[in-house]
N, C-alpha and C. Protein backbone atom coordinates (compact mmCIF):
# COMPACT_ATOMS: atom_id res chain seq x y z
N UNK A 1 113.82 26.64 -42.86
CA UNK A 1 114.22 27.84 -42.16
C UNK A 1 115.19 28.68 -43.01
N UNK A 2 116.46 28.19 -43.58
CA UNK A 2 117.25 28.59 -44.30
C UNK A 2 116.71 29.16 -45.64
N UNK A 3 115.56 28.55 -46.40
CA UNK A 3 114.91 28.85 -47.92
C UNK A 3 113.95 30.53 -47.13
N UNK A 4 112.98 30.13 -45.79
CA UNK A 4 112.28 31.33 -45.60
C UNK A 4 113.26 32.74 -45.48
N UNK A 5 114.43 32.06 -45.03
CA UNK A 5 115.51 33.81 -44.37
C UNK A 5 115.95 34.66 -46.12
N UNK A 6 116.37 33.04 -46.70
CA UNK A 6 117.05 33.41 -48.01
C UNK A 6 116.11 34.55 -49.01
N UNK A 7 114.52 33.87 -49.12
CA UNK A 7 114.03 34.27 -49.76
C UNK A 7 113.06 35.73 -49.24
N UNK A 8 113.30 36.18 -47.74
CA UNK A 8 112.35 36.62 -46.74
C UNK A 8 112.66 38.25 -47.80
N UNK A 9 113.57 38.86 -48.33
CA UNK A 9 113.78 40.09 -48.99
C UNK A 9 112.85 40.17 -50.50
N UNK A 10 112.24 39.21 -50.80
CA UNK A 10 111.63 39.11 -52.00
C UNK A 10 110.20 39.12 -51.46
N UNK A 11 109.91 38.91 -50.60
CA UNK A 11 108.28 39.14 -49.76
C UNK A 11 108.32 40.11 -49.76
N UNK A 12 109.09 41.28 -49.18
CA UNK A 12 109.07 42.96 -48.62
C UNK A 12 108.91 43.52 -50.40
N UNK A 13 108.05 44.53 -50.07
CA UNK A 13 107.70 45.64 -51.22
C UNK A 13 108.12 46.74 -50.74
N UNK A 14 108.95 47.16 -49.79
CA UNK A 14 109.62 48.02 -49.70
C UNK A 14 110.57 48.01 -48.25
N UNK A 15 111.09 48.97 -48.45
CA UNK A 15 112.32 48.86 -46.90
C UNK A 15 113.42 49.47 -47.80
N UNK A 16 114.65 48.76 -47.46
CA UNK A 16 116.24 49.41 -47.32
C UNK A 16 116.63 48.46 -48.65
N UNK A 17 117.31 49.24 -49.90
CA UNK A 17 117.96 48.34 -51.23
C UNK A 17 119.12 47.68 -50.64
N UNK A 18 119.50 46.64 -51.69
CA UNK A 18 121.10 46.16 -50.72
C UNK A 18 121.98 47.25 -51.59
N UNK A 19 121.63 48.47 -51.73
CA UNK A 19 122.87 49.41 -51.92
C UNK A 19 123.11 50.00 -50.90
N UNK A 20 121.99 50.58 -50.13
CA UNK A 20 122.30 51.09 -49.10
C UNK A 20 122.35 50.32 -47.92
N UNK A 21 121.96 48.76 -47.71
CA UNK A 21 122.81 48.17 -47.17
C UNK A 21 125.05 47.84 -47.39
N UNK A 22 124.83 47.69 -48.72
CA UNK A 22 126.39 47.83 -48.63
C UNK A 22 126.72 48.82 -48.36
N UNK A 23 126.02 50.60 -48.68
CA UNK A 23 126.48 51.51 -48.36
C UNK A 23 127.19 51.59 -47.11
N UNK A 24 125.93 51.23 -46.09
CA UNK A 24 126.29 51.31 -44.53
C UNK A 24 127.38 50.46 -44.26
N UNK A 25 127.38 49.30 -44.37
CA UNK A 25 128.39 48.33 -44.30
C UNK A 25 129.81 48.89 -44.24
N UNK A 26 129.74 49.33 -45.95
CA UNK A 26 131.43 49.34 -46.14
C UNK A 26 131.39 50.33 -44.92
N UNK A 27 130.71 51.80 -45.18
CA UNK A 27 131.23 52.96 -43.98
C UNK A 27 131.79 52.42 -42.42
N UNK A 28 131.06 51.19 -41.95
CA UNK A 28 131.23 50.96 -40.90
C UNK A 28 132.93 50.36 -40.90
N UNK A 29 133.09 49.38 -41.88
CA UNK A 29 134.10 48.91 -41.76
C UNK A 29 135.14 50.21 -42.21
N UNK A 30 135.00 50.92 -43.09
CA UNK A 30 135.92 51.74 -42.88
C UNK A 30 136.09 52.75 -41.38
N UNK A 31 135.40 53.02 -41.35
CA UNK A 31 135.09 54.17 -40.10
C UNK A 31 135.69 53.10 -38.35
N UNK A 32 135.46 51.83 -38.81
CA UNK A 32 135.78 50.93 -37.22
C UNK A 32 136.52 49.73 -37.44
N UNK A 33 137.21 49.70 -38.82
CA UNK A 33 138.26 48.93 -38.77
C UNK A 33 139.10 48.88 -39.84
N UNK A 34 139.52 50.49 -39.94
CA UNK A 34 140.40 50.72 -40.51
C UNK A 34 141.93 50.22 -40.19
N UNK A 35 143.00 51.12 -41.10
CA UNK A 35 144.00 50.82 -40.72
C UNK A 35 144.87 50.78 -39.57
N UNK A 36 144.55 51.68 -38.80
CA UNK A 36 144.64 51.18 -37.31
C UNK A 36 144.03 51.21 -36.34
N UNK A 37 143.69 50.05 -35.66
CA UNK A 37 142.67 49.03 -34.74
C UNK A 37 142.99 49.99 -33.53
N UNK A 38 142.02 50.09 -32.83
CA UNK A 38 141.84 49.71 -31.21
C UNK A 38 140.84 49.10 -30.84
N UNK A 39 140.71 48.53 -29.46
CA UNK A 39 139.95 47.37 -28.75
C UNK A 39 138.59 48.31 -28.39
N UNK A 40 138.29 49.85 -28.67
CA UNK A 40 136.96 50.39 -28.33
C UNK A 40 136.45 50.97 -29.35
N UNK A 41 137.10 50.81 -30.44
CA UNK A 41 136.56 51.24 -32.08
C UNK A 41 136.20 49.67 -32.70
N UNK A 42 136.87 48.56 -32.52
CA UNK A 42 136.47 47.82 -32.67
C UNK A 42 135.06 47.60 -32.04
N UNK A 43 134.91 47.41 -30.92
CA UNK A 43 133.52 46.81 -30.10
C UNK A 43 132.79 47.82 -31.14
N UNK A 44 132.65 48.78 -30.86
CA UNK A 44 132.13 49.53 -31.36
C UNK A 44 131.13 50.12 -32.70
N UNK A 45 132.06 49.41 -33.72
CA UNK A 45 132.09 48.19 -34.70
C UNK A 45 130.82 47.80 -35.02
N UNK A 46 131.26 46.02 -33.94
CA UNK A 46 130.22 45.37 -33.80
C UNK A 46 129.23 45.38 -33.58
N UNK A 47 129.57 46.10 -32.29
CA UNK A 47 127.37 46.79 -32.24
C UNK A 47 127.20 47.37 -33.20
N UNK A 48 127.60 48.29 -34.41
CA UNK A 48 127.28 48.97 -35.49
C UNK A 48 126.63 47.75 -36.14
N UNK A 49 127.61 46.97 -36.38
CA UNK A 49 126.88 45.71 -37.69
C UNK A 49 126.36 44.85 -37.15
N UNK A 50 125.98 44.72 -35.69
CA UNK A 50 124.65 44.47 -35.39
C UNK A 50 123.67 44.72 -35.35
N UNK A 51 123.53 46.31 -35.30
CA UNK A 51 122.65 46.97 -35.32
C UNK A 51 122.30 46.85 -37.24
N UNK A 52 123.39 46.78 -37.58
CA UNK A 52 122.97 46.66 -39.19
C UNK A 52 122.03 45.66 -39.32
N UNK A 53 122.60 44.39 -38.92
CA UNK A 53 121.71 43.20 -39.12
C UNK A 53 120.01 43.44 -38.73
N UNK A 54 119.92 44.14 -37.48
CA UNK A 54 119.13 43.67 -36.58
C UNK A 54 117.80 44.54 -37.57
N UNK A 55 118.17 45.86 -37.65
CA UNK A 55 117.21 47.05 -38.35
C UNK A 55 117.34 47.15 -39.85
N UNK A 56 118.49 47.56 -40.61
CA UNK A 56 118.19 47.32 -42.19
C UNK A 56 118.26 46.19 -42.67
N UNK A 57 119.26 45.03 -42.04
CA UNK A 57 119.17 43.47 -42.58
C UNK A 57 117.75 43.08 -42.25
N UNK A 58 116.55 43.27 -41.64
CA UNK A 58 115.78 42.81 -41.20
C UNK A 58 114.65 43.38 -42.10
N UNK A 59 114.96 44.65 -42.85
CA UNK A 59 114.06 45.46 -43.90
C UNK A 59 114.19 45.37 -45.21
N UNK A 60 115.29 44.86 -45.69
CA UNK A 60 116.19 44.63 -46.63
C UNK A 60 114.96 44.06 -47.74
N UNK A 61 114.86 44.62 -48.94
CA UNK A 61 114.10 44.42 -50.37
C UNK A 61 114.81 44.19 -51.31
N UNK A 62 114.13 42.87 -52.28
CA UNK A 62 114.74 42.78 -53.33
C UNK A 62 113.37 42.51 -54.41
N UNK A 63 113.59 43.26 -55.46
CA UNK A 63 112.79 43.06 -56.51
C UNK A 63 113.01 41.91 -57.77
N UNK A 64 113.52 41.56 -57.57
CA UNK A 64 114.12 40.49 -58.55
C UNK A 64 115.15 39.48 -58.14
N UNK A 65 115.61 38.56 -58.79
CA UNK A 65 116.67 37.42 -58.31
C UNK A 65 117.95 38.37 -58.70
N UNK A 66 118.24 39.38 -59.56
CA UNK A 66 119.54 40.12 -59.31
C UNK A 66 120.00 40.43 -57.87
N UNK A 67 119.01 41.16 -57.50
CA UNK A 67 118.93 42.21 -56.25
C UNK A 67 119.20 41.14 -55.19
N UNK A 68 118.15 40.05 -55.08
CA UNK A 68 118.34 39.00 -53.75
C UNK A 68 119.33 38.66 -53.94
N UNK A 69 120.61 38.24 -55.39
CA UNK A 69 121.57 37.72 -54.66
C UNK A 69 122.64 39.12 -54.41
N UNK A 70 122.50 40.26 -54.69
CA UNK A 70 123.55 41.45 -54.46
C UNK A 70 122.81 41.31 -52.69
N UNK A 71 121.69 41.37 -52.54
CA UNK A 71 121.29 41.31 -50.44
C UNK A 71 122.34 40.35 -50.03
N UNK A 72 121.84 39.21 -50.13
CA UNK A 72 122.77 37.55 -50.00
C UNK A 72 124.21 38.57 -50.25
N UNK A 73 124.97 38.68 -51.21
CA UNK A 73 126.10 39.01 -50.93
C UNK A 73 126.28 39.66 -49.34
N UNK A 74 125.70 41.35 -49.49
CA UNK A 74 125.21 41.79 -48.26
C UNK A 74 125.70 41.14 -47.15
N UNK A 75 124.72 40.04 -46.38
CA UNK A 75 124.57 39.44 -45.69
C UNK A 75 126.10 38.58 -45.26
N UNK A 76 126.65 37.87 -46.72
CA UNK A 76 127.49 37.12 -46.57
C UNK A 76 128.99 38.64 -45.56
N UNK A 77 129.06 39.53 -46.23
CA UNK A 77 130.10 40.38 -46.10
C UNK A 77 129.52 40.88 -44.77
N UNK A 78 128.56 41.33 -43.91
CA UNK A 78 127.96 41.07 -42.85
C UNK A 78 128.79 40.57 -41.87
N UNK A 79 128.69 38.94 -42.10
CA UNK A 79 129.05 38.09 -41.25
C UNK A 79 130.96 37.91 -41.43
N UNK A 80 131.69 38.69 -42.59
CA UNK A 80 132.78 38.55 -42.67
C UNK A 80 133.48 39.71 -41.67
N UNK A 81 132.75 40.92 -42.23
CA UNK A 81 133.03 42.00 -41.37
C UNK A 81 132.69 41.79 -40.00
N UNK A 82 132.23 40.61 -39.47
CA UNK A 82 132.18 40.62 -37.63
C UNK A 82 133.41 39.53 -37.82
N UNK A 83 133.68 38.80 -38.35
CA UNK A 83 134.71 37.70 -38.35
C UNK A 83 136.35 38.42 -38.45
N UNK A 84 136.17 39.74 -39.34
CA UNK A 84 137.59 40.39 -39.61
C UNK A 84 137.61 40.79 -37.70
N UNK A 85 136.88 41.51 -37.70
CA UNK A 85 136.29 42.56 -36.13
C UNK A 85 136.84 41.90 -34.79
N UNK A 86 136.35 40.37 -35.47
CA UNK A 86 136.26 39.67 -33.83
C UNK A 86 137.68 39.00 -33.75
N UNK A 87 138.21 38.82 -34.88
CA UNK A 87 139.80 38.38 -35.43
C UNK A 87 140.66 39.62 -34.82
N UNK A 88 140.16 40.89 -35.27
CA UNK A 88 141.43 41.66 -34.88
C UNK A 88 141.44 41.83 -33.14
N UNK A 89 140.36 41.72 -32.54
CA UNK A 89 140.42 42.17 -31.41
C UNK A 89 140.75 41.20 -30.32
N UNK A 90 141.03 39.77 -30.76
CA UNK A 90 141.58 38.80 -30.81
C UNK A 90 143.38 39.01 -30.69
N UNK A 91 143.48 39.43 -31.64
CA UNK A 91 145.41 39.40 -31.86
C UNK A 91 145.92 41.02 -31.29
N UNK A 92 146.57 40.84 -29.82
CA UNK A 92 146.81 42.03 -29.00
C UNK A 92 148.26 42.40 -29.50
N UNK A 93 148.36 42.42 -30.56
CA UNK A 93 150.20 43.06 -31.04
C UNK A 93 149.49 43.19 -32.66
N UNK A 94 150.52 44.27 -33.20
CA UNK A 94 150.89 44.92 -33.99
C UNK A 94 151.78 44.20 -34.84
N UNK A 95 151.58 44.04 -36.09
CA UNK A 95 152.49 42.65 -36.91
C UNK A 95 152.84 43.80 -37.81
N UNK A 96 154.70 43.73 -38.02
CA UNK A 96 154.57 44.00 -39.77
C UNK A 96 154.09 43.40 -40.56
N UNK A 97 154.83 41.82 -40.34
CA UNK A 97 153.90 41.06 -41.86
C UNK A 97 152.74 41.26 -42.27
N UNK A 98 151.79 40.83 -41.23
CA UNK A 98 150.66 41.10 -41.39
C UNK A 98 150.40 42.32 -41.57
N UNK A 99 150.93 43.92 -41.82
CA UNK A 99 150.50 44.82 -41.89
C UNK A 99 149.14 45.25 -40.98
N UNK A 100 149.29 44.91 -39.30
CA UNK A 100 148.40 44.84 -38.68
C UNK A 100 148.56 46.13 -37.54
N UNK A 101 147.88 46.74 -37.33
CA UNK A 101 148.23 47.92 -36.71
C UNK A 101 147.42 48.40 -35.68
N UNK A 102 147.40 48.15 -34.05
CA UNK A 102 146.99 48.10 -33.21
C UNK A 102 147.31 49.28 -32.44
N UNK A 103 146.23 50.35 -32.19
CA UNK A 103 146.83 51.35 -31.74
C UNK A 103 146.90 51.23 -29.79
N UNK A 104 146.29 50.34 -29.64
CA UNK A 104 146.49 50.06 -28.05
C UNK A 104 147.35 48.91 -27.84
N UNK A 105 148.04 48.49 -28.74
CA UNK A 105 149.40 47.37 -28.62
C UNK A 105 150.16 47.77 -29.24
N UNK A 106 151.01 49.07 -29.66
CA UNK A 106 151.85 49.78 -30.40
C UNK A 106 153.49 48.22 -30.50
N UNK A 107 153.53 47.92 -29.94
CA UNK A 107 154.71 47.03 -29.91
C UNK A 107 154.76 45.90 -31.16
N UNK A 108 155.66 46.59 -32.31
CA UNK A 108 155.33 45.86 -33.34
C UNK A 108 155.92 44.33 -33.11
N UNK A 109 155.47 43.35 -33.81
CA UNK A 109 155.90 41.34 -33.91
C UNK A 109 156.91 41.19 -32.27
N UNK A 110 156.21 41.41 -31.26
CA UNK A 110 156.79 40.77 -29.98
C UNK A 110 157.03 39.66 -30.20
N UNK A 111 157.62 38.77 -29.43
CA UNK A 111 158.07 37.42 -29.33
C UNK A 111 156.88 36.69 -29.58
N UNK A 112 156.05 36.98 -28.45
CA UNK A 112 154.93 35.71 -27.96
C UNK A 112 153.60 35.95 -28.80
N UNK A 113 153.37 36.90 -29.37
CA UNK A 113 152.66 36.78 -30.41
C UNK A 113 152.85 36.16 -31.76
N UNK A 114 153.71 35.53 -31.88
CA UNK A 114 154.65 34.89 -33.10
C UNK A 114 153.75 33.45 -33.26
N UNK A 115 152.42 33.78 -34.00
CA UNK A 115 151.95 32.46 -33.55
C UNK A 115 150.30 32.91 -34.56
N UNK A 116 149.65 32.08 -34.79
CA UNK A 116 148.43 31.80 -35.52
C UNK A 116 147.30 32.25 -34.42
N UNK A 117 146.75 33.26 -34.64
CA UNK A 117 145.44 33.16 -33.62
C UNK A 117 144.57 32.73 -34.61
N UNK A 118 143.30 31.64 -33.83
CA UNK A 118 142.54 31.18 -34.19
C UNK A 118 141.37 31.41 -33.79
N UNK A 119 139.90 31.64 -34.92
CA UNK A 119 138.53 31.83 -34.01
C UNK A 119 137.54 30.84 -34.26
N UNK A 120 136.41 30.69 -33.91
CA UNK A 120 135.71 29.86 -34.37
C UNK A 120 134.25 30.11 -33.78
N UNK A 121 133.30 29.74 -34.27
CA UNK A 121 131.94 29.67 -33.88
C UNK A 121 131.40 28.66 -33.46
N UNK A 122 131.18 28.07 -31.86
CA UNK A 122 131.18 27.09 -31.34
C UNK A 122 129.56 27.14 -30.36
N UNK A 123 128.66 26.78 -30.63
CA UNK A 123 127.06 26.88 -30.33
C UNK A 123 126.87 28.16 -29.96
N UNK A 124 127.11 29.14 -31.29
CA UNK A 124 126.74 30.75 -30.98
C UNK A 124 127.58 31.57 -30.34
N UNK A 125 128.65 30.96 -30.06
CA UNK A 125 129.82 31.77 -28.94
C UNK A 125 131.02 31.62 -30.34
N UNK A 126 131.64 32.96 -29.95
CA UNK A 126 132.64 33.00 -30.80
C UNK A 126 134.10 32.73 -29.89
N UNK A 127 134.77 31.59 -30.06
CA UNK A 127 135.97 31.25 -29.07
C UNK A 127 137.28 31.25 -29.79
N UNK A 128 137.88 31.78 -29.23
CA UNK A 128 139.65 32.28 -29.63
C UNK A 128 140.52 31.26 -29.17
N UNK A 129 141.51 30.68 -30.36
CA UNK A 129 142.30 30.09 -29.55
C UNK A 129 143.53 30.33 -30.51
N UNK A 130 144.78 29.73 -30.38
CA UNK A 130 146.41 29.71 -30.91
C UNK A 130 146.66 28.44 -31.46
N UNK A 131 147.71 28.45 -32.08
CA UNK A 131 148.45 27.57 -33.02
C UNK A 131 149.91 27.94 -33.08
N UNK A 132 150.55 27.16 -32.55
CA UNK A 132 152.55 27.66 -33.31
C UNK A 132 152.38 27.78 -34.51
N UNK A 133 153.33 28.14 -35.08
CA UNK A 133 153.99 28.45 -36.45
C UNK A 133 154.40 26.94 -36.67
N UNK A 134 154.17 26.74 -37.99
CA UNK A 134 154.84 25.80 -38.35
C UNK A 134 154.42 24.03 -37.34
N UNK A 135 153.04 24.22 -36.36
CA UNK A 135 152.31 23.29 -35.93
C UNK A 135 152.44 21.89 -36.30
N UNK A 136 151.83 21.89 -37.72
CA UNK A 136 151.69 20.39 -38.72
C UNK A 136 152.89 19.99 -38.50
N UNK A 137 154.37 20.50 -38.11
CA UNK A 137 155.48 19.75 -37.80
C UNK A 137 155.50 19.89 -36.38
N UNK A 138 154.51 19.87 -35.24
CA UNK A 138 154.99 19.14 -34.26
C UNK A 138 154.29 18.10 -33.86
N UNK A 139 154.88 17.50 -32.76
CA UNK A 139 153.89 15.93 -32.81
C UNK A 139 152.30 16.42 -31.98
N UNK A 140 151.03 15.51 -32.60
CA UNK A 140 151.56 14.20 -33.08
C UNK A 140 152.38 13.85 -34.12
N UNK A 141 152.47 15.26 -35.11
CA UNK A 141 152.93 14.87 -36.36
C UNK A 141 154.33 14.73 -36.57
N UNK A 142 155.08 14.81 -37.41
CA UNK A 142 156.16 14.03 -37.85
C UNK A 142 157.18 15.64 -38.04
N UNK A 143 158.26 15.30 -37.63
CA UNK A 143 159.35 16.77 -37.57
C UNK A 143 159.73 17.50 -38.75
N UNK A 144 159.63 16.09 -40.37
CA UNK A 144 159.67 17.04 -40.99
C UNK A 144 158.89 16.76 -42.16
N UNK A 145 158.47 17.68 -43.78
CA UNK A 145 157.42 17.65 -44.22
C UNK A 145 157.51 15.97 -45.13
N UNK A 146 158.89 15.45 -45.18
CA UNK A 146 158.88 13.81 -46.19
C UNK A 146 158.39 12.84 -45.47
N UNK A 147 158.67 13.06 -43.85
CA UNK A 147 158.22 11.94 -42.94
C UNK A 147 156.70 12.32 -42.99
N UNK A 148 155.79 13.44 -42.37
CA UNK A 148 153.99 13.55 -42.99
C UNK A 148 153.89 12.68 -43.85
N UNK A 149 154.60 13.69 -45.38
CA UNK A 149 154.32 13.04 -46.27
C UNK A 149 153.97 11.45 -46.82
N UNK A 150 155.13 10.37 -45.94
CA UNK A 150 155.17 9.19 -45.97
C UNK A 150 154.24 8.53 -44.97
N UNK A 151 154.31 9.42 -43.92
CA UNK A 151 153.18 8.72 -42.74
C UNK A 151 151.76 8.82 -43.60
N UNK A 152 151.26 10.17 -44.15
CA UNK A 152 149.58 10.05 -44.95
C UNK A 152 149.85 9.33 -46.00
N UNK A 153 150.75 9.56 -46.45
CA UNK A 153 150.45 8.91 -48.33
C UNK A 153 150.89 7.39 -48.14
N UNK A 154 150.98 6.94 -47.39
CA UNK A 154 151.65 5.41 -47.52
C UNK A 154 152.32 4.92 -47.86
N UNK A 155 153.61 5.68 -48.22
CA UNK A 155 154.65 5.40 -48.96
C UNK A 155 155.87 4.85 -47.66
């Protein structure tokens, strides 16, 4: 299944180059997740680079093993640009550190956002979850980084 998808752009004799697949791409990510986010430019987004996937990822030509792996890149940045997308719309505050800029959570590093959001891809569902700061030091694990250290390494 994986060799037919990989190689499925080298069957097509014509359709969409992966230039103008990256073309579209980058535009989208610039145009819907630029420097500052909201929660309806984001969605918004997504259906874009779904719709990418669904109609030019699905037409997508390559004439040679150059080209299939510049598509393959494509594809890979695809699936990053829904991962940045689905990440930001995920974290409801505005970080300096992070240089993160939420125009429907204007309230820059609140308290309770002080913390790791986490995503993941769990049988096709994309699920959000948290982490403290500084986690690996609470239990089960050990308070500070010599005691870890001695608990894994066996010392």
């Amino acid at each position: 299944e994986e060799k037919a998808r990989v190689y499925a752009p080298v069957e097509r004799k014509d359709g969409v180059g992966w230039k103008e697949l990256q073309a579209g791409l980058s535009r989208i990510m610039q145009d819907y997740c630029g420097e500052y986010k909201g929660d309806e430019t984001l969605r918004m987004g997504l259906r874009w680079l779904n719709s990418i996937r669904e109609s030019e990822g699905a037409r997508v030509y390559a004439r040679n093993p150059h080209e299939l792996a510049r598509t393959l890149e494509c594809f890979s940045r695809l699936t990053v640009g829904e991962i940045i997308m689905l990440a930001s719309l995920s974290r409801k505050a505005s970080s300096q550190c992070l240089d993160f800029k939420r125009l429907d959570y204007p309230e820059v590093d609140p308290p309770e956002w002080n913390k790791f959001v986490t995503t993941r891809l769990e049988s096709g569902e994309v699920k959000v979850g948290e982490l403290p700061f500084k986690y690996w030091l609470l239990p089960p694990n050990a308070p500070t980084y010599q005691e870890n250290y001695e608990r894994h390494c066996g010392r």
